[in-house]
Protein backbone atom coordinates (compact mmCIF):
# COMPACT_ATOMS: atom_id res chain seq x y z
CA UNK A 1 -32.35 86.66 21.47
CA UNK A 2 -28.98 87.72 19.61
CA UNK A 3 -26.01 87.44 20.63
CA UNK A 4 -23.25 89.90 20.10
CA UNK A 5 -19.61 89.09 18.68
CA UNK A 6 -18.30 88.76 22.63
CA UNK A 7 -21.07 86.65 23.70
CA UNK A 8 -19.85 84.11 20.48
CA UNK A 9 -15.99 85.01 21.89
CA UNK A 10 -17.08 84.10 24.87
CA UNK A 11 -19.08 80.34 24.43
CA UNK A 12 -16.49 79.52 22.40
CA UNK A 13 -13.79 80.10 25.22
CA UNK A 14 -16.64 78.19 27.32
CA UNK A 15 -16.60 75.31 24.99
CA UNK A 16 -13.05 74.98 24.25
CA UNK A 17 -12.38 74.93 28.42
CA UNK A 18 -15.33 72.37 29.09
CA UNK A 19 -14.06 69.99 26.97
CA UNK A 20 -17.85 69.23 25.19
CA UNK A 21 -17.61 67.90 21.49
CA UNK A 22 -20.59 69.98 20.95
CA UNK A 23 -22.52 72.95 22.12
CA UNK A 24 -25.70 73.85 19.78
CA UNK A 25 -27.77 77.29 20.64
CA UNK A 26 -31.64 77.72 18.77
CA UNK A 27 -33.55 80.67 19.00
CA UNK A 28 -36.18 81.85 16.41
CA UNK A 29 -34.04 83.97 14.28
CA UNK A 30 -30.91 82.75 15.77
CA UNK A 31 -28.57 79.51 15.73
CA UNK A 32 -25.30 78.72 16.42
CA UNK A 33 -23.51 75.18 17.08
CA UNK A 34 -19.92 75.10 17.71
CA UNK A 35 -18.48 71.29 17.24
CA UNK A 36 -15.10 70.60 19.02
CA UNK A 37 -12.54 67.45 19.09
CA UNK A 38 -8.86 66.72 18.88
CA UNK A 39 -8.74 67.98 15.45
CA UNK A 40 -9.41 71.55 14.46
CA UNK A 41 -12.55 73.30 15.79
CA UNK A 42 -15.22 74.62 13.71
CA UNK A 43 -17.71 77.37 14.41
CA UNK A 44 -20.87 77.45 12.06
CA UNK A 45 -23.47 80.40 12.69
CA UNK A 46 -26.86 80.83 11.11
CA UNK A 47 -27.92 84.81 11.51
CA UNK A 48 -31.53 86.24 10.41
CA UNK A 49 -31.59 87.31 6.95
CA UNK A 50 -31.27 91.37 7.93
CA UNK A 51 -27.47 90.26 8.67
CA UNK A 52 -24.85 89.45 6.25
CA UNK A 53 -24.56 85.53 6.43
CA UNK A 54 -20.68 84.32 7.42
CA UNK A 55 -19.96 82.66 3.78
CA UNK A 56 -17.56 80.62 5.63
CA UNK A 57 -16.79 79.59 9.15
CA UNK A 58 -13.46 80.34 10.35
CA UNK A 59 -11.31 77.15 10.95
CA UNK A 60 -9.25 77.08 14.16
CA UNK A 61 -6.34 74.60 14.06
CA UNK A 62 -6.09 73.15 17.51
CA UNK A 63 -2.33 72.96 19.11
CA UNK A 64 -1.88 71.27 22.07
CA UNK A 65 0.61 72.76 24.60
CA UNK A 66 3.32 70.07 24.36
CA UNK A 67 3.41 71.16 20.58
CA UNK A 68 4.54 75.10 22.02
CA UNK A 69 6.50 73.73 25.21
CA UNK A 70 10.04 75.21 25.93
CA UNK A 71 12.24 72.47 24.53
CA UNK A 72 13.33 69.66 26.84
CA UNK A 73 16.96 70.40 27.05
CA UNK A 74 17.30 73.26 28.87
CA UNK A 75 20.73 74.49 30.17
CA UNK A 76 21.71 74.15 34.11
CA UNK A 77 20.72 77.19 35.57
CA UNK A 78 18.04 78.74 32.89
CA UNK A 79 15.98 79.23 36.00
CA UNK A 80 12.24 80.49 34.26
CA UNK A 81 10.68 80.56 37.63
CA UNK A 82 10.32 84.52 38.16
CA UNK A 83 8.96 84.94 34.81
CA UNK A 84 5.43 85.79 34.03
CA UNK A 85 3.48 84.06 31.11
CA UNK A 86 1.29 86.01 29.46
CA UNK A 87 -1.54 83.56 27.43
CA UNK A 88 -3.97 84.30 25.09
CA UNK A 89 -7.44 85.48 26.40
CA UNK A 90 -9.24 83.80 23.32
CA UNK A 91 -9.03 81.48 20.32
CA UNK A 92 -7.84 83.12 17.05
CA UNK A 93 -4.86 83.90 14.63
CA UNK A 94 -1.50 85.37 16.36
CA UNK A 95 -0.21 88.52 14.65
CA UNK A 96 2.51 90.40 16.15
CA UNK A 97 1.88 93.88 14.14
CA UNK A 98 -1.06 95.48 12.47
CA UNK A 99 0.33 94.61 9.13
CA UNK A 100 2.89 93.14 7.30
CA UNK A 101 4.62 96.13 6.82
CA UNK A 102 3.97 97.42 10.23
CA UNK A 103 6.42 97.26 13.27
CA UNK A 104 5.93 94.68 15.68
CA UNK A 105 3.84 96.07 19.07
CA UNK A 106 6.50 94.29 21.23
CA UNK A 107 9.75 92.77 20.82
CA UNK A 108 12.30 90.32 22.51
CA UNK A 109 13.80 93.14 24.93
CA UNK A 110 10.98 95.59 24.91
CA UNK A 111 10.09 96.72 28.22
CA UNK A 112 6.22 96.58 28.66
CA UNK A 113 3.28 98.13 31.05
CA UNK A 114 0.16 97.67 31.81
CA UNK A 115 -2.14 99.03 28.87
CA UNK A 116 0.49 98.46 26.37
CA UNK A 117 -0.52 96.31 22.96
CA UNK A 118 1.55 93.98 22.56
CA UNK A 119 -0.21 91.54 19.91
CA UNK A 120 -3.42 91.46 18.15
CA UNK A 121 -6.38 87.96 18.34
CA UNK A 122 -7.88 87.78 15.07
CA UNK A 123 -11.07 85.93 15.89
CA UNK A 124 -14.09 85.72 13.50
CA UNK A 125 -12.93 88.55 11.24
CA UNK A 126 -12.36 90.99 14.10
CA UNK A 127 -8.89 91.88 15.56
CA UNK A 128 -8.59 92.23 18.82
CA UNK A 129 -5.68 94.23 20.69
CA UNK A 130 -4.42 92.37 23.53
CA UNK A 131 -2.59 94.82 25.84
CA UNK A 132 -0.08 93.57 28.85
CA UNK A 133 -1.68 93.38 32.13
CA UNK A 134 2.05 92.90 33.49
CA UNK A 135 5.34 95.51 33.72
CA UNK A 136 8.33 93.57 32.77
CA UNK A 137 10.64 92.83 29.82
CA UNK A 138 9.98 90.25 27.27
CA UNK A 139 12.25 87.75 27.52
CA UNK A 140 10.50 85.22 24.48
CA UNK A 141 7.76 85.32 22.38
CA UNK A 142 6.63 81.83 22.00
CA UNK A 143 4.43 81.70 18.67
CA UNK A 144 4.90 82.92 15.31
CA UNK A 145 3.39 85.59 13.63
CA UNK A 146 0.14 84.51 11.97
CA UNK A 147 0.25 81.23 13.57
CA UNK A 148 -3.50 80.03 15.40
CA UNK A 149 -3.38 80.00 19.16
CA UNK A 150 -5.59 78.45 21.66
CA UNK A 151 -7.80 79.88 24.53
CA UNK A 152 -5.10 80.31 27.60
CA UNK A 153 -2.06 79.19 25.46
CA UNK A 154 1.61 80.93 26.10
CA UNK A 155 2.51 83.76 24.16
CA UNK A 156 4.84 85.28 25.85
CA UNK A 157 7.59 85.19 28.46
CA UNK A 158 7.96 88.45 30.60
CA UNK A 159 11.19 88.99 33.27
CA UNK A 160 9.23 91.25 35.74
CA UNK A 161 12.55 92.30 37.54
């Protein structure tokens, strides 16, 4: 058995959600164990020798959604209701552009559609292009650029009207 780079994704979405502390896979020429807790999360993977061994496992800081919460004071009448969250569909790294001296995919004010990139996942060395499953207008992008996000957190806030 080997598992491909969306299988991995996809366990580690698994054991993030489950709540586990540790989830450890064995196959001949094949291992993985993925160790969680309140503290950061830490994927280690052993691959056959024909692949190029991961010199280091990426470290994920964990951030708890309290820590990314709208702050508490919120003016009368800043009614959020209507608005559509879009979260992240995986754990990674939080870039709004493909580079640093790239534009940003989507901005405060941007009207959006379904299909449209808005952000890029960097998980395990890969980027991943998230696109908008929503039309709308972004009303508040809630993490910073490089910053580590969680499986399901918040990114953004979207005004569908």
């Amino acid at each position: 058995m080997s598992m491909d780079i969306k299988q991995i994704q996809d366990l580690i979405k698994f054991v993030a959600k489950s709540g586990v502390n540790e989830v450890a896979i064995e196959e001949k020429d094949f291992k993985i164990t993925i160790k969680t807790s309140k503290e950061p999360t830490y994927v280690t993977a052993t691959l056959p020798t024909a692949v190029q061994p991961v010199a280091q496992a990426p470290v994920i800081a964990a951030t708890t959604a309290t820590e990314v919460a709208a702050p508490a004071t919120k003016p009368v009448g800043d009614d959020t209701s209507h608005l559509i969250t879009i979260k992240s569909p995986m754990i990674g790294t939080f870039y709004r552009a493909s580079g640093p001296d790239k534009p940003a995919f989507a901005n405060v004010g941007d009207e959006i559609a379904p299909g449209k990139v808005i952000c890029i996942v960097e998980a395990m060395k890969l980027f991943n292009e998230i696109e908008s499953e929503v039309s709308g207008k972004i009303v508040k992008i809630l993490v910073n650029d490089a910053q580590p996000v969680e499986f399901d957190q918040p990114l953004f806030l979207v005004d569908p009207s």
